[in-house]
N, C-alpha and C. Protein backbone atom coordinates (compact mmCIF):
# COMPACT_ATOMS: atom_id res chain seq x y z
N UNK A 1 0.85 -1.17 0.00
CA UNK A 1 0.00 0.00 0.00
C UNK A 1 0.90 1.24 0.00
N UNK A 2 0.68 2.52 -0.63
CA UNK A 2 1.57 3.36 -1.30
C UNK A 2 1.51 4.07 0.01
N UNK A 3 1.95 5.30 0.60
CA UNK A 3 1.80 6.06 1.30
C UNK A 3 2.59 7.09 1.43
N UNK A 4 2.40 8.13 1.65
CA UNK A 4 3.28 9.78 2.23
C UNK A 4 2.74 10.32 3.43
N UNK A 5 3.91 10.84 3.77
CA UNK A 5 3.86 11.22 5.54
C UNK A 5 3.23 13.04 5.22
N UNK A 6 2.18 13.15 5.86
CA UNK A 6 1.54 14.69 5.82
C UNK A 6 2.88 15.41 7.04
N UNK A 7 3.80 16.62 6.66
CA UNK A 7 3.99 16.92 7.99
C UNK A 7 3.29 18.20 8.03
N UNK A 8 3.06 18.37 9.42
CA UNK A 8 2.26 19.47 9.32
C UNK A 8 2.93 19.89 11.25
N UNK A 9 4.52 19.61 10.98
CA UNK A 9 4.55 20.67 12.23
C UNK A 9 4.46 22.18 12.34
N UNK A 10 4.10 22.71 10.95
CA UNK A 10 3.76 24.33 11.18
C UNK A 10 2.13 24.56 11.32
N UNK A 11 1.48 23.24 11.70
CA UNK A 11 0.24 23.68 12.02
C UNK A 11 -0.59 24.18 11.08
N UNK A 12 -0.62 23.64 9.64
CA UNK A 12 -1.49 24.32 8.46
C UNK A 12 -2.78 24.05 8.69
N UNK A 13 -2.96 22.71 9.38
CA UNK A 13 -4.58 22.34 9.71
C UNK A 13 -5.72 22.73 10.31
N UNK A 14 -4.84 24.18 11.35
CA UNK A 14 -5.76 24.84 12.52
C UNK A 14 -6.36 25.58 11.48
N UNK A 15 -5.82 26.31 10.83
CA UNK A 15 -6.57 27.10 10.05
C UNK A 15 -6.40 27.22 8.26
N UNK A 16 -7.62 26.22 7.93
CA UNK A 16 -7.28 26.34 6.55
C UNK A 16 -7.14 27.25 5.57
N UNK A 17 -5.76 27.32 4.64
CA UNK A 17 -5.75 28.10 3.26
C UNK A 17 -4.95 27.83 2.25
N UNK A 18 -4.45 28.57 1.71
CA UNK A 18 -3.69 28.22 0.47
C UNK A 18 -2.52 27.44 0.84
N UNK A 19 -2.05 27.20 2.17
CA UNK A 19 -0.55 26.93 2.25
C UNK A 19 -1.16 25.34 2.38
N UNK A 20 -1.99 25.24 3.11
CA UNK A 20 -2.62 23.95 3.28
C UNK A 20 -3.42 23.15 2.19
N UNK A 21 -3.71 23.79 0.83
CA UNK A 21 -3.90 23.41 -0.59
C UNK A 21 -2.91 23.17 -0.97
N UNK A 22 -1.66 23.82 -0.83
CA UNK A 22 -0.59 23.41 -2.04
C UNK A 22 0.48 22.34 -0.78
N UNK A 23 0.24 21.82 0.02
CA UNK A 23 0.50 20.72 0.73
C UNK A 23 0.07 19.59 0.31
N UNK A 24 -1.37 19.71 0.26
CA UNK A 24 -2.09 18.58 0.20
C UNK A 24 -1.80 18.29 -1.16
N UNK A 25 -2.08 19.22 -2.55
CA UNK A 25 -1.81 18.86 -3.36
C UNK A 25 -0.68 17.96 -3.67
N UNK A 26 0.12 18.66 -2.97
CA UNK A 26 2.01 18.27 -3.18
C UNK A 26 1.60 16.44 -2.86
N UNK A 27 1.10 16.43 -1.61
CA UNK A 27 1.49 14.78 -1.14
C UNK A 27 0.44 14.16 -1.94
N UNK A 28 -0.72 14.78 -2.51
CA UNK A 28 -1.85 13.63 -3.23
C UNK A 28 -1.03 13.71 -4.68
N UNK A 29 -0.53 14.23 -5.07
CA UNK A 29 0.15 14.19 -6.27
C UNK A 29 1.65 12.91 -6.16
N UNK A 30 1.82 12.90 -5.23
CA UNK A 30 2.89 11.96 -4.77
C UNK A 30 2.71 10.73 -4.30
N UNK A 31 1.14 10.68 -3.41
CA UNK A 31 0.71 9.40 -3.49
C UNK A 31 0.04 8.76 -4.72
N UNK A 32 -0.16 9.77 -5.82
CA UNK A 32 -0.75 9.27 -6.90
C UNK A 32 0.03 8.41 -8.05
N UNK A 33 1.13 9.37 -7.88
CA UNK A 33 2.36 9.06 -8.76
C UNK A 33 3.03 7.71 -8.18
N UNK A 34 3.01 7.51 -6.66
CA UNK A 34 3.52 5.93 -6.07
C UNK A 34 2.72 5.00 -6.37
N UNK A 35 1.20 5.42 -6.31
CA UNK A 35 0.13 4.20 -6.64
C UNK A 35 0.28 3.74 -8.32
N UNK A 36 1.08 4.64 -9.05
CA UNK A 36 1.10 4.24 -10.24
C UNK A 36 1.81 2.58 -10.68
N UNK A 37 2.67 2.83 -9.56
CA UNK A 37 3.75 2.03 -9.90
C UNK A 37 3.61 0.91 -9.40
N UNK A 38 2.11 0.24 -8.54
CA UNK A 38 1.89 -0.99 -8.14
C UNK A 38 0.80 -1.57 -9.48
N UNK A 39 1.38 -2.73 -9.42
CA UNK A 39 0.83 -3.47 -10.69
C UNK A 39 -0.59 -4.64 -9.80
């Protein structure tokens, strides 16, 4: 099972915005790109 570690020791989660979109993006784009590669 593919997985990426969220870090979030600057606390993006208390209050959501853009810094916390282009996070999430970053790691769903990275778990997407690992899930590619299981057959």
């Amino acid at each position: 099972v593919p997985y990426v570690v969220f870090d979030n020791h600057d606390d993006l989660t208390s209050q959501p915005g853009e810094a916390l979109g282009r996070r999430l993006e970053e790691k769903l784009f990275a778990l997407w790109e690992a899930s590619k590669t299981i057959n």
